[in-house]
Protein backbone atom coordinates (compact mmCIF):
# COMPACT_ATOMS: atom_id res chain seq x y z
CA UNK A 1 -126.56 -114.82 10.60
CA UNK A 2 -127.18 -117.87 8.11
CA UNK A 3 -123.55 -118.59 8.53
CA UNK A 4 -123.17 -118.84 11.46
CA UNK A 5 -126.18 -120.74 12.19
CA UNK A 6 -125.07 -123.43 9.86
CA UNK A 7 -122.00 -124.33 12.03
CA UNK A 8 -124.17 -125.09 15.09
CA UNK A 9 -124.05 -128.69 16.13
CA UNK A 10 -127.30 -129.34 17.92
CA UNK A 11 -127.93 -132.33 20.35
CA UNK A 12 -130.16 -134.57 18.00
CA UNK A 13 -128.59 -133.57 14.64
CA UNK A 14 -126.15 -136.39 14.84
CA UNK A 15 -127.83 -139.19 15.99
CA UNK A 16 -128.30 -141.36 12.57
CA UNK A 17 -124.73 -140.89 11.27
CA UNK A 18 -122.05 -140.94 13.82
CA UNK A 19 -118.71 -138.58 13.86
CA UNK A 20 -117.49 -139.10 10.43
CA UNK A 21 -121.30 -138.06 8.92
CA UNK A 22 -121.06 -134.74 11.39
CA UNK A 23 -117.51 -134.22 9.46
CA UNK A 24 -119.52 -134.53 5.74
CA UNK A 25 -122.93 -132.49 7.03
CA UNK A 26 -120.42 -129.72 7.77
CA UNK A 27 -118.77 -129.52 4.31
CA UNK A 28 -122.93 -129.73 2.79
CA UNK A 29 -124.03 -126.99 5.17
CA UNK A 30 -120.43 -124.82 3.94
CA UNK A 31 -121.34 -125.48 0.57
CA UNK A 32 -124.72 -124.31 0.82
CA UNK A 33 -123.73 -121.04 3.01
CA UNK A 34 -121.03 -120.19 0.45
CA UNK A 35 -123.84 -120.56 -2.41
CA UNK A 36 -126.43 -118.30 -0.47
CA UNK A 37 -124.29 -115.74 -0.41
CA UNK A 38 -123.47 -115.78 -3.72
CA UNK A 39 -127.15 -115.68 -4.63
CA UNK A 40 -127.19 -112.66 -2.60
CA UNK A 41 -124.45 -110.94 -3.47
CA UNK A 42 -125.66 -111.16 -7.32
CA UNK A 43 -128.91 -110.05 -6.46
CA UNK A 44 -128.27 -107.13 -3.89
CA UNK A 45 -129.86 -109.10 -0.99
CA UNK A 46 -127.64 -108.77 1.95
CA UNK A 47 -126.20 -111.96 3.41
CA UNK A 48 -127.70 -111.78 6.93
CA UNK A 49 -130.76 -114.14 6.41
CA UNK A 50 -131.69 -113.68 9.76
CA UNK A 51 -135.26 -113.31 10.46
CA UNK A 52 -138.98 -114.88 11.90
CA UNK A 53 -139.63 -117.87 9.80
CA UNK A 54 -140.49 -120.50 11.74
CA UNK A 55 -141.57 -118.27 14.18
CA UNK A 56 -144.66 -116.74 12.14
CA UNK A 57 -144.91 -120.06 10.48
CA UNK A 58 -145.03 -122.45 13.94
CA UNK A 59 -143.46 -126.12 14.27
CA UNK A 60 -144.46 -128.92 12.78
CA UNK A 61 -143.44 -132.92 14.16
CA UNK A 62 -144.81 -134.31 10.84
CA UNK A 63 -144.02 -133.66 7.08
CA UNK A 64 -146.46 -130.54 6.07
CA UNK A 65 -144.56 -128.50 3.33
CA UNK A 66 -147.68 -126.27 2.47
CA UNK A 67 -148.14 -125.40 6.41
CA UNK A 68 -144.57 -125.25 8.05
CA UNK A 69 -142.22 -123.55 5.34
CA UNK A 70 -142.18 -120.26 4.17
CA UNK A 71 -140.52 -118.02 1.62
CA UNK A 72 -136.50 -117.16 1.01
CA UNK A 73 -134.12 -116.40 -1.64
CA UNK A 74 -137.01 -117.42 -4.56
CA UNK A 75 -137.65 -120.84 -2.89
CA UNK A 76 -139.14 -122.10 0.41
CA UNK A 77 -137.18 -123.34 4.22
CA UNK A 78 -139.54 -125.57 6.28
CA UNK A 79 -140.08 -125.67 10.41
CA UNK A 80 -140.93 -129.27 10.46
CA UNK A 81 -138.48 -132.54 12.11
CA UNK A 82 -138.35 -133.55 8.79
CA UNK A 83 -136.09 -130.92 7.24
CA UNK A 84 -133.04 -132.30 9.06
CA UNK A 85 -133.98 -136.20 9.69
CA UNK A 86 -135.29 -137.19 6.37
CA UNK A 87 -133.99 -134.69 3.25
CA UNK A 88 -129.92 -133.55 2.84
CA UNK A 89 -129.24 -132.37 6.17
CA UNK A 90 -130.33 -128.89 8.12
CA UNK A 91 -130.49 -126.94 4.72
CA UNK A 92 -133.84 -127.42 4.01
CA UNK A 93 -134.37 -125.66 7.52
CA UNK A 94 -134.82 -122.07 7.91
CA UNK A 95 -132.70 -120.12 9.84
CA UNK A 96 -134.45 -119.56 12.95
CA UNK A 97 -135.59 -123.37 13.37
CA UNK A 98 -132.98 -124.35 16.12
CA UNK A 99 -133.53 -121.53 17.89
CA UNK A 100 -137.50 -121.52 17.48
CA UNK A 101 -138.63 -125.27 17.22
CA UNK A 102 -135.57 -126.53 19.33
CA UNK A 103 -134.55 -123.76 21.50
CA UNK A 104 -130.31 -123.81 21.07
CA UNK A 105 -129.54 -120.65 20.16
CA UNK A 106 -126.61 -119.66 17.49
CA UNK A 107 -123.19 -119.96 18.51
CA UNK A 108 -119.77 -118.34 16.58
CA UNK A 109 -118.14 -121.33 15.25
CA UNK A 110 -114.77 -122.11 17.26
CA UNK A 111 -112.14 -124.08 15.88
CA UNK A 112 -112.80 -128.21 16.23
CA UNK A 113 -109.93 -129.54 19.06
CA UNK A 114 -109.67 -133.31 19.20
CA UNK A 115 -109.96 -132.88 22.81
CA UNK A 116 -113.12 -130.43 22.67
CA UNK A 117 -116.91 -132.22 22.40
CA UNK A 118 -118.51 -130.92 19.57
CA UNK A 119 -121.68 -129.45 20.78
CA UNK A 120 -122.33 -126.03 22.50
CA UNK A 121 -125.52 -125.03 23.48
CA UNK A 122 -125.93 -121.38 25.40
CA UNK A 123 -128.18 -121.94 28.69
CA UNK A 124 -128.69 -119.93 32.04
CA UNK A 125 -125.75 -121.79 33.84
CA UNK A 126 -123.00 -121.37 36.45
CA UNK A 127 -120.18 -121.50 35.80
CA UNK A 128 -118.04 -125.18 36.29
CA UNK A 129 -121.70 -126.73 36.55
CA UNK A 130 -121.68 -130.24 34.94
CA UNK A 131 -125.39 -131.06 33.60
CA UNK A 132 -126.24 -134.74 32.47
CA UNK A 133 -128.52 -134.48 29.08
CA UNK A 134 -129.09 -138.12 28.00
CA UNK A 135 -126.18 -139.68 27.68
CA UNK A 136 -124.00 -136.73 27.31
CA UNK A 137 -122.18 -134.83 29.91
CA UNK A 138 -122.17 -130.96 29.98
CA UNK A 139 -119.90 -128.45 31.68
CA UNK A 140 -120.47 -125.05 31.75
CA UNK A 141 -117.95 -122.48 30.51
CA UNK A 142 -118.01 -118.68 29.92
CA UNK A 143 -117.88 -118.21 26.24
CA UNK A 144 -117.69 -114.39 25.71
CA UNK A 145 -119.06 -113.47 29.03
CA UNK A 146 -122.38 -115.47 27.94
CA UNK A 147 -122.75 -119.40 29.75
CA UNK A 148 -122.42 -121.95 27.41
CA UNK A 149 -122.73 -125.41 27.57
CA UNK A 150 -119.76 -127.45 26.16
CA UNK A 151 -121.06 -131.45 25.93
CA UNK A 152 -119.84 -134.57 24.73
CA UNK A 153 -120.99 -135.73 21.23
CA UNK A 154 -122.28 -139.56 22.18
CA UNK A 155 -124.91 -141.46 20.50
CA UNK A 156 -127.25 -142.03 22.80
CA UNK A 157 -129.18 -145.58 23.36
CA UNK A 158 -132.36 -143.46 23.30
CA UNK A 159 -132.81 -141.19 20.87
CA UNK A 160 -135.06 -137.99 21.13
CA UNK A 161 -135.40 -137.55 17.87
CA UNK A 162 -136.03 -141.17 16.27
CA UNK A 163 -138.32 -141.62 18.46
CA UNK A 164 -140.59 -138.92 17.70
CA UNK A 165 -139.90 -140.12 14.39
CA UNK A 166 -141.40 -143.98 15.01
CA UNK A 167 -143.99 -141.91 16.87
CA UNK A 168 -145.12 -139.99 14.05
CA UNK A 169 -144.80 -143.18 11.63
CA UNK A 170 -146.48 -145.66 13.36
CA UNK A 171 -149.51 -147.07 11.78
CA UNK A 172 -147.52 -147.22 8.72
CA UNK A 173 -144.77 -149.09 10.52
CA UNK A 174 -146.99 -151.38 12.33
CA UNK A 175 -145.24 -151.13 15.86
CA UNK A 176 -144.87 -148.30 18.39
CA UNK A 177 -142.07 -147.14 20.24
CA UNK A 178 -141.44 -145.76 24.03
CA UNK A 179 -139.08 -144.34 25.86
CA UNK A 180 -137.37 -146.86 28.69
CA UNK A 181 -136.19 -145.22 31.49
CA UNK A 182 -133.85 -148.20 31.89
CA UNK A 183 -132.35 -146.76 28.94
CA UNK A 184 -132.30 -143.10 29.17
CA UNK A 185 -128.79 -141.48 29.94
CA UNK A 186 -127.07 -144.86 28.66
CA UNK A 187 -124.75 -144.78 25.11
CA UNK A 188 -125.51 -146.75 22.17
CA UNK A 189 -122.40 -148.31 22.55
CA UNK A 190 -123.33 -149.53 26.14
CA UNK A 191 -126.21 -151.27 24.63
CA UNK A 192 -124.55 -152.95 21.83
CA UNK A 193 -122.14 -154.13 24.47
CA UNK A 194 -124.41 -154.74 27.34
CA UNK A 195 -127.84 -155.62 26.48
CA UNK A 196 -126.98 -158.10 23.50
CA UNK A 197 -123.72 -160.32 23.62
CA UNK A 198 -124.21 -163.09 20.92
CA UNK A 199 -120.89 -163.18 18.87
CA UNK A 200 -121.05 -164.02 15.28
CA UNK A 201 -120.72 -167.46 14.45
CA UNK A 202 -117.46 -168.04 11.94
CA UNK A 203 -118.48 -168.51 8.40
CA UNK A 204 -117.95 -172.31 8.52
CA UNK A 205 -120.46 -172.46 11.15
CA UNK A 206 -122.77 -170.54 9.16
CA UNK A 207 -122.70 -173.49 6.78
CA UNK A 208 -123.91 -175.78 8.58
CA UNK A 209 -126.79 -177.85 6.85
CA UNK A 210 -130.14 -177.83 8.31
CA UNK A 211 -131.82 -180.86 9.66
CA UNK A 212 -134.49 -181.76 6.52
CA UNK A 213 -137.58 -182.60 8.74
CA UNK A 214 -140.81 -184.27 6.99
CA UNK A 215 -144.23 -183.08 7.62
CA UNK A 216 -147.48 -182.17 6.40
CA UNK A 217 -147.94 -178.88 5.36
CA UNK A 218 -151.64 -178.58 6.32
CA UNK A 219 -150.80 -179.48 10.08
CA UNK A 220 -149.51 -176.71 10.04
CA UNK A 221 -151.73 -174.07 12.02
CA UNK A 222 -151.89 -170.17 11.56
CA UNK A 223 -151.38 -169.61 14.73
CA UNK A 224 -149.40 -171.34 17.65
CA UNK A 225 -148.27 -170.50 20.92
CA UNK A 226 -146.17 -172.34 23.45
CA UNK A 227 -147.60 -169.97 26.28
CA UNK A 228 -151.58 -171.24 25.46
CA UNK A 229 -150.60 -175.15 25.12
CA UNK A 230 -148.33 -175.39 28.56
CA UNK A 231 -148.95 -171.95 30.64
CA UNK A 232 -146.84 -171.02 33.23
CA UNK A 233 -144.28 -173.90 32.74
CA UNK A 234 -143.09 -172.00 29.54
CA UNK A 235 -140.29 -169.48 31.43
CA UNK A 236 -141.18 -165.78 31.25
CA UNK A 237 -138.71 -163.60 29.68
CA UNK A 238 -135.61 -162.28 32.56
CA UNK A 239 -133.57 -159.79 32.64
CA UNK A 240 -129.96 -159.92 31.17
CA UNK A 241 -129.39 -156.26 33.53
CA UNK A 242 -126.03 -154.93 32.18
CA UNK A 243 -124.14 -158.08 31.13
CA UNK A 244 -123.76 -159.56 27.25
CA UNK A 245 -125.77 -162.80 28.25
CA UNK A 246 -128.39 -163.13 25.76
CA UNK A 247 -126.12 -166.19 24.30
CA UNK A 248 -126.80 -168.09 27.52
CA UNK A 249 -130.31 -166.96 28.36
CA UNK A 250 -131.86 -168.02 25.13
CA UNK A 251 -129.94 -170.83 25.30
CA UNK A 252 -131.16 -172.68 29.16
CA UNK A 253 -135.06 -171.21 28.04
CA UNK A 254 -135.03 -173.12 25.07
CA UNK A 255 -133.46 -176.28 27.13
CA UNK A 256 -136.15 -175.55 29.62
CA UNK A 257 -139.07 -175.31 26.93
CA UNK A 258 -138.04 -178.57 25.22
CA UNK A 259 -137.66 -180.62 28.63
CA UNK A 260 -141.34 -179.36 29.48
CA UNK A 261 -142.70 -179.87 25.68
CA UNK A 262 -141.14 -183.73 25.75
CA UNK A 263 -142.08 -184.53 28.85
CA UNK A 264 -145.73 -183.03 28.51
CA UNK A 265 -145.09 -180.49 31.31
CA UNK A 266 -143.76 -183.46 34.16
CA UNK A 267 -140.19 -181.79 34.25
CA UNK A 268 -141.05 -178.41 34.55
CA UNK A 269 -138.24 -176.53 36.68
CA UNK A 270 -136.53 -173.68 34.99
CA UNK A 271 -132.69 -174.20 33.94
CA UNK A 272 -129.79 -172.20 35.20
CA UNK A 273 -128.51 -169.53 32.63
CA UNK A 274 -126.27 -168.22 35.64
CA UNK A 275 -124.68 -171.74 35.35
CA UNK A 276 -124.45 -171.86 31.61
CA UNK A 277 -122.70 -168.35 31.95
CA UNK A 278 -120.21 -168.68 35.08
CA UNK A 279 -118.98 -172.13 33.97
CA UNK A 280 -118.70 -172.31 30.11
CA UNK A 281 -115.53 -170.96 30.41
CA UNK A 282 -113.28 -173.58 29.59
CA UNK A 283 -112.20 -172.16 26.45
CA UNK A 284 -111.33 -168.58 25.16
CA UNK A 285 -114.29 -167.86 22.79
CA UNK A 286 -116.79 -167.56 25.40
CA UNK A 287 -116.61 -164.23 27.10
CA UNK A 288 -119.37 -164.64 29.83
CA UNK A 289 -121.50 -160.65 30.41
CA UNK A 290 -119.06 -159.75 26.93
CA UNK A 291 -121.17 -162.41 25.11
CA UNK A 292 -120.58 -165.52 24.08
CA UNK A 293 -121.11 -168.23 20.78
CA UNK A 294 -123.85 -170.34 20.42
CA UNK A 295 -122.16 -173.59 19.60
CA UNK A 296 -120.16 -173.56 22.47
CA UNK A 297 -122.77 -172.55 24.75
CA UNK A 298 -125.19 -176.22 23.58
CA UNK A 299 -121.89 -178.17 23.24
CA UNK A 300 -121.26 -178.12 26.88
CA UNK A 301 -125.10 -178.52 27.92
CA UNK A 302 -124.75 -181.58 26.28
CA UNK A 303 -121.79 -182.78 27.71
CA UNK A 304 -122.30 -181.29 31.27
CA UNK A 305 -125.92 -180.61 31.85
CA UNK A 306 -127.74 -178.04 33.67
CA UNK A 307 -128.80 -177.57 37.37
CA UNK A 308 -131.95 -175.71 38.18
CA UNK A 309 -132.52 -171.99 38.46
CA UNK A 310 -133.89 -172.37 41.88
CA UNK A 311 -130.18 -174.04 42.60
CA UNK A 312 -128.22 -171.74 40.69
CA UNK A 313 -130.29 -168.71 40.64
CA UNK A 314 -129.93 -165.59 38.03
CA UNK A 315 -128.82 -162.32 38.70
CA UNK A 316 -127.40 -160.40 36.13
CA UNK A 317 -123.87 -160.81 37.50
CA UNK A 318 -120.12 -162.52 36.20
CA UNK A 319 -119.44 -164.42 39.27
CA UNK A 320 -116.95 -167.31 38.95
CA UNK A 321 -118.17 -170.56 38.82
CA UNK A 322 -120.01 -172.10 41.87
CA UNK A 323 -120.51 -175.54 40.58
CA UNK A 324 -118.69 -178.27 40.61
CA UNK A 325 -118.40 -180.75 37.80
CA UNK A 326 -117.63 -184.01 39.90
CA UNK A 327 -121.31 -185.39 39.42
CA UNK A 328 -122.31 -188.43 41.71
CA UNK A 329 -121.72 -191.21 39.20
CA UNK A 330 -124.08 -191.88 37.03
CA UNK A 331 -127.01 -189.83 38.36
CA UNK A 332 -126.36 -186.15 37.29
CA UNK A 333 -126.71 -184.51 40.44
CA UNK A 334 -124.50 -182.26 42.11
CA UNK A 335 -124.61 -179.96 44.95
CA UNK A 336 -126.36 -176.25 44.69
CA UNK A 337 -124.50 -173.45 46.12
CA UNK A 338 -123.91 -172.25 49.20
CA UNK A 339 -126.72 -174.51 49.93
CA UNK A 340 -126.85 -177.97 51.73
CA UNK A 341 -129.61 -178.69 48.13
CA UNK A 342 -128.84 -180.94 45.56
CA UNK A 343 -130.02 -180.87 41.80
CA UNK A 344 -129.97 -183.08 38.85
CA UNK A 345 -128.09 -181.75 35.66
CA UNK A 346 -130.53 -181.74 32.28
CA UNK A 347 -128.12 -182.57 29.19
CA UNK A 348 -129.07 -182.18 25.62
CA UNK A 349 -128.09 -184.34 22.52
CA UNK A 350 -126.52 -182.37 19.44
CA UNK A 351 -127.34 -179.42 18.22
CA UNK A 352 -128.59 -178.81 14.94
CA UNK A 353 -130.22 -176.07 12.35
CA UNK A 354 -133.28 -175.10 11.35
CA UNK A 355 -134.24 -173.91 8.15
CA UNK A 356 -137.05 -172.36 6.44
CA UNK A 357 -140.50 -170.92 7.73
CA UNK A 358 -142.58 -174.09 8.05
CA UNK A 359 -139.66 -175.74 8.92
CA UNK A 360 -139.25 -173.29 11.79
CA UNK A 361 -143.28 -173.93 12.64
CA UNK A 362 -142.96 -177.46 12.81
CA UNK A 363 -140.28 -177.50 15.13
CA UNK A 364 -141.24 -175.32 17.30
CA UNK A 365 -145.09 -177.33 17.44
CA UNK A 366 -143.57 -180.66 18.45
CA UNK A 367 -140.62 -179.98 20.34
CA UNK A 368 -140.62 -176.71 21.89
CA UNK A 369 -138.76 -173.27 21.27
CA UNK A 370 -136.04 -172.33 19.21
CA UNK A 371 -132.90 -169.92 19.54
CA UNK A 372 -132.45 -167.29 16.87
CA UNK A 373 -129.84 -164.88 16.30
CA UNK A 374 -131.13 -161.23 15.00
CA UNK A 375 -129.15 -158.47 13.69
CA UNK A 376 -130.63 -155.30 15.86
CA UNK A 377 -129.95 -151.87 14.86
CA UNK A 378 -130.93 -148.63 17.24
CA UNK A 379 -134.69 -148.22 17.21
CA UNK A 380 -135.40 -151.98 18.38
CA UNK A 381 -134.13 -150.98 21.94
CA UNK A 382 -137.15 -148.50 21.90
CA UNK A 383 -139.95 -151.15 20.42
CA UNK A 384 -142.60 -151.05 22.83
CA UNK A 385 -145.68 -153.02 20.45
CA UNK A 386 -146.57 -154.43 17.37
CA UNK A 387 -145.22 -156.29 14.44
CA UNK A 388 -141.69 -155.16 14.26
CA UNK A 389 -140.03 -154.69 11.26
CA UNK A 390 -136.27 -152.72 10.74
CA UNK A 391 -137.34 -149.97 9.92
CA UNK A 392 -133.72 -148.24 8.60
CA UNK A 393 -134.63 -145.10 9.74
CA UNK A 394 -131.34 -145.90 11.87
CA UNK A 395 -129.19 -145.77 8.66
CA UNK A 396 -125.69 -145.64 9.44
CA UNK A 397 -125.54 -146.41 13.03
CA UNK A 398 -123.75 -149.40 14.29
CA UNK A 399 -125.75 -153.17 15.26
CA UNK A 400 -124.72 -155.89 16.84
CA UNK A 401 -125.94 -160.04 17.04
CA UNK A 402 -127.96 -160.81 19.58
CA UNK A 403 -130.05 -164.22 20.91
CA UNK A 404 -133.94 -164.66 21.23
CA UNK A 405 -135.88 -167.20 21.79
CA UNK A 406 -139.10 -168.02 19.08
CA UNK A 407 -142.09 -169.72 20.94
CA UNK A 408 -145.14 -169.44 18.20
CA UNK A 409 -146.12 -167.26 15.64
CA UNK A 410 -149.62 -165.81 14.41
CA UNK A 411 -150.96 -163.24 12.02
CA UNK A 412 -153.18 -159.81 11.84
CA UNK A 413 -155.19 -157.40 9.96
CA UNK A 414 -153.03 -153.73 8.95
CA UNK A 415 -154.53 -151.80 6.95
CA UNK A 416 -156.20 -154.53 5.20
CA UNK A 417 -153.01 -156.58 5.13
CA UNK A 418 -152.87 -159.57 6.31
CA UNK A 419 -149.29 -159.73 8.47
CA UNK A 420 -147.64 -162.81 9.48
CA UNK A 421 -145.53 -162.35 12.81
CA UNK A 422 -143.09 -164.46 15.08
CA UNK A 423 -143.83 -164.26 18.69
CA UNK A 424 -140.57 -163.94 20.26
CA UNK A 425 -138.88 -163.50 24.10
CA UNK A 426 -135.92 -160.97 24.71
CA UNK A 427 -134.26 -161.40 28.03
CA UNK A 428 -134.69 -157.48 28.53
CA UNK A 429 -137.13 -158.05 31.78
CA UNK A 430 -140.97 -158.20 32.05
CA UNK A 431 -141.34 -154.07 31.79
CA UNK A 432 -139.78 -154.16 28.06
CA UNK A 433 -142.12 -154.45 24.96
CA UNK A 434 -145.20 -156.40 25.61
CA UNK A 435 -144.05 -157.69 28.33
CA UNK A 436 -140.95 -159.24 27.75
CA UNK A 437 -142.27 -160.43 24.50
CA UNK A 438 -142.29 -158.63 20.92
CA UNK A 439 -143.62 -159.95 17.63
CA UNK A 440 -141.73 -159.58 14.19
CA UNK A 441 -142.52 -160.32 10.83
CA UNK A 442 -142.37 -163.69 9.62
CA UNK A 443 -141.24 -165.65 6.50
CA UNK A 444 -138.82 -162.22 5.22
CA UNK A 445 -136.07 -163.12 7.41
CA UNK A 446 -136.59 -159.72 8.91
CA UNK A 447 -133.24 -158.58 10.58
CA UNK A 448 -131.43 -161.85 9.45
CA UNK A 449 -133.88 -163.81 12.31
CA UNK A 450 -135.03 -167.03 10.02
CA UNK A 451 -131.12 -167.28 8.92
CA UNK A 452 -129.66 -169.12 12.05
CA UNK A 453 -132.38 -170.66 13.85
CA UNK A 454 -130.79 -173.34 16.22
CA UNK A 455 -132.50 -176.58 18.39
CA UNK A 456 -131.25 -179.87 20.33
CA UNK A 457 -133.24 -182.62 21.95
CA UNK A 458 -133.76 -182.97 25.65
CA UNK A 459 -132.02 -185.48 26.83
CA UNK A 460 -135.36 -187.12 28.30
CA UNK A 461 -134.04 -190.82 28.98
CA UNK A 462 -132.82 -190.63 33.10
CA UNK A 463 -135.87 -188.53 33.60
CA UNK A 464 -138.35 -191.61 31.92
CA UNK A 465 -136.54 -194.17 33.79
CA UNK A 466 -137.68 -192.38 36.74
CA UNK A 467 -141.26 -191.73 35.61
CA UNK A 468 -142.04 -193.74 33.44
CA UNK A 469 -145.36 -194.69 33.98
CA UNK A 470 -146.16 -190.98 34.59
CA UNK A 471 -145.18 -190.34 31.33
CA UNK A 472 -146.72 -192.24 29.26
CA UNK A 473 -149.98 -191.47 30.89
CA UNK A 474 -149.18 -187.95 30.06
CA UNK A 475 -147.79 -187.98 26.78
CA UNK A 476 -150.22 -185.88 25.06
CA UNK A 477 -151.24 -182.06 25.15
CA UNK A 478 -153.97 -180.58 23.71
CA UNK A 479 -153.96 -177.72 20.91
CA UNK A 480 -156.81 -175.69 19.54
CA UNK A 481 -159.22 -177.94 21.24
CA UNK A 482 -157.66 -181.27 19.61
CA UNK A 483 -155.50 -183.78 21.41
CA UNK A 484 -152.19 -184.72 19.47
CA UNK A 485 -150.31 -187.96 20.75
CA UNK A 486 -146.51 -187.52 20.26
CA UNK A 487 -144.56 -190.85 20.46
């Protein structure tokens, strides 16, 4: 029956809006039953709409009103996705499109416990079997002699249904999505918590005023990437694994980036995030794999330094801190360790912000890589390629802060559009987007990433005292085929 088809919670239903909107679609799909049979009452139709709709009609992934919908009650139900993730909920649906086009069947609705999940779904199952789907665990129960499944109601990290959605959408979104195994069976809320960790800045740090840097505009190229002017001594992206770290990853790549970009490529060993991670702990706002502020995290590079990632390897864990701070006077090096190796700590001087698009170019062209904090909402975890833009279709779902670091920028053809774009490393590993890498509009502050854009000089001076002649024969690169001198 219609009514009791409209109390059935199926798996994907939820996944935009969270408890509370499951609470509101109820009351909508209530409303709507209560209406129906009014209609039918008043017009001698009984109130059993049951019935092959969607199954003489088929299923549609895509929007096709003409093709998937057919007749009821004077106006039309549709069999496509779109009648429950795009319009007022499931009652644009017909009746039969769970049980057709998703396979749940009905289920008599049972009075809500707070300590009962909220979806059932009836499945050939024995009895006190627990089934993982996604991120939600199942048990199986007798429910009138029939097995039913009785699941948790999580939002999952990956989500069946948006991403068919970004699937369908595409070319007009101008990036495509994938599902990461990495990420299947995992929560949203384990993602938020695990796979960004960049806490919001106060609002007095927000303030700060941006360096005003002078430059000509037209030196400005259309395109520029770190990766073609230096190669392999510009890191590849790592993997944060499980732990909040992206405040300390972006943080030691940029370091690294800007010791190789002012010392044309002679220092060119990777910094420790591990280090940056374990020991900036000497205050309470830092919360190591639970994420961490930016501030902080350049504060102490600058007073303390980094060692080397060969010294103080990454790997994904919160370990306590293996270095020591006792440096050997004046020289910056300390002991690696469990290791009879020493390495030399690379400081930076102070922090500061960048502002505005060109701004952002022209930093990153003569000194190296910045750190930007983005606001990321559900579907970015599935971007797999193309100019990303937030797309909303996540509406209503939680996001969270995290850290990337910006290393050029270029532009394309859509649709006869031309489309600026940021080329930016995650710290999600080599086997996310392309690559480790993903592009995202540029100049619109898409997903807040152009508002707190963040730099600091390598502290180059011990490192020229030692190689100083080297480096001044080297102090040049080449770009686009021309040779620019920096002083």
């Amino acid at each position: 029956m219609w009514t009791r088809w409209t109390f059935l919670f199926e798996y994907n239903v939820g996944r935009q809006y969270c408890s509370q909107m499951t609470v509101m679609a109820v009351v909508a799909m209530v409303t709507l039953a209560y209406a129906l049979n009014t209609v039918a009452a008043d017009e001698g139709i009984a109130d059993d709409l049951a019935g092959d709709y969607c199954a003489n009609v088929g299923c549609c992934a895509e929007r096709q009103d003409d093709i998937c919908s057919a007749p009821i009650l004077g106006t039309r139900c549709y069999c496509d996705d779109f009648c429950y993730l795009n319009r007022t909920g499931s009652d644009d649906c017909c009746p039969d499109f769970m049980s057709v086009c998703k396979g749940v069947e009905s289920l008599p609705l049972e009075p809500l416990k707070k300590d009962k999940p909220k979806y059932t779904e009836k499945l050939n199952c024995n009895h006190g079997e627990v089934i993982n789907i996604n991120c939600n665990e199942c048990r199986c129960r007798k429910i009138d002699e029939n097995p039913t499944l009785i699941c948790n109601h999580n939002e999952c990290l990956i989500d069946s249904s948006l991403l068919d959605t970004i699937r369908n959408q595409s070319r007009q979104l101008g990036w495509s999505a994938k599902n990461y195994s990495e990420f299947w069976g995992r929560t949203y809320e384990d993602g938020l918590k695990w796979r960004l960790g960049t806490l919001q800045p106060p609002e007095k740090i927000l303030q700060i005023i941006p360096l005003k840097s002078v430059f000509r505009r037209d030196y400005l190229k259309s395109s520029f990437d770190l990766r073609k002017v230096f190669g392999d001594n510009i890191t590849d992206p790592i993997d944060q694994g499980w732990c909040g770290a992206s405040w300390a990853i972006s943080t030691a790549q940029v370091t690294t980036d800007r010791f190789v970009m002012m010392t044309k490529g002679l220092m060119r060993d990777a910094l420790s995030p591990k280090h940056l991670l374990t020991c900036n702990n000497h205050d309470q706002l830092q919360r190591g794999c639970q994420g961490g502020h930016l501030i902080s995290a350049w504060n102490w590079i600058r007073t303390f330094g980094l060692v080397t990632d060969e010294c103080y390897p990454w790997d994904g864990r919160m370990t306590g801190c293996a270095v020591s701070n006792q440096r050997s006077n004046n020289n910056l090096i300390v002991s690696c360790p469990r290791s009879a190796k020493t390495s030399p700590l690379r400081r930076v001087g102070l922090m500061y912000r960048v502002a505005t698009e060109e701004g952002i170019m022209n930093e990153i062209m003569n000194w190296g890589s910045v750190q930007a904090m983005m606001k990321v909402s559900k579907e970015f975890f599935m971007y797999e390629s193309g100019v990303y833009k937030c797309s909303k279709l996540a509406l209503g779902s939680k996001t969270g802060y995290h850290t990337v670091r910006i290393v050029g920028w270029g532009e394309e053809q859509q649709n006869g559009k031309t489309v600026k774009y940021w080329i930016v490393s995650n710290s999600w590993g080599l086997w996310w987007g392309e690559r480790g890498y993903f592009r995202i509009l540029k100049g619109t502050n898409e997903c807040q990433i152009e508002d707190f854009v963040l730099a600091a000089m390598a502290d180059i001076g011990n490192f020229c005292n030692i190689s100083e002649q080297s480096f001044k024969e080297n102090a040049s690169y080449t770009l686009n085929g021309t040779k620019i001198e920096i002083s």
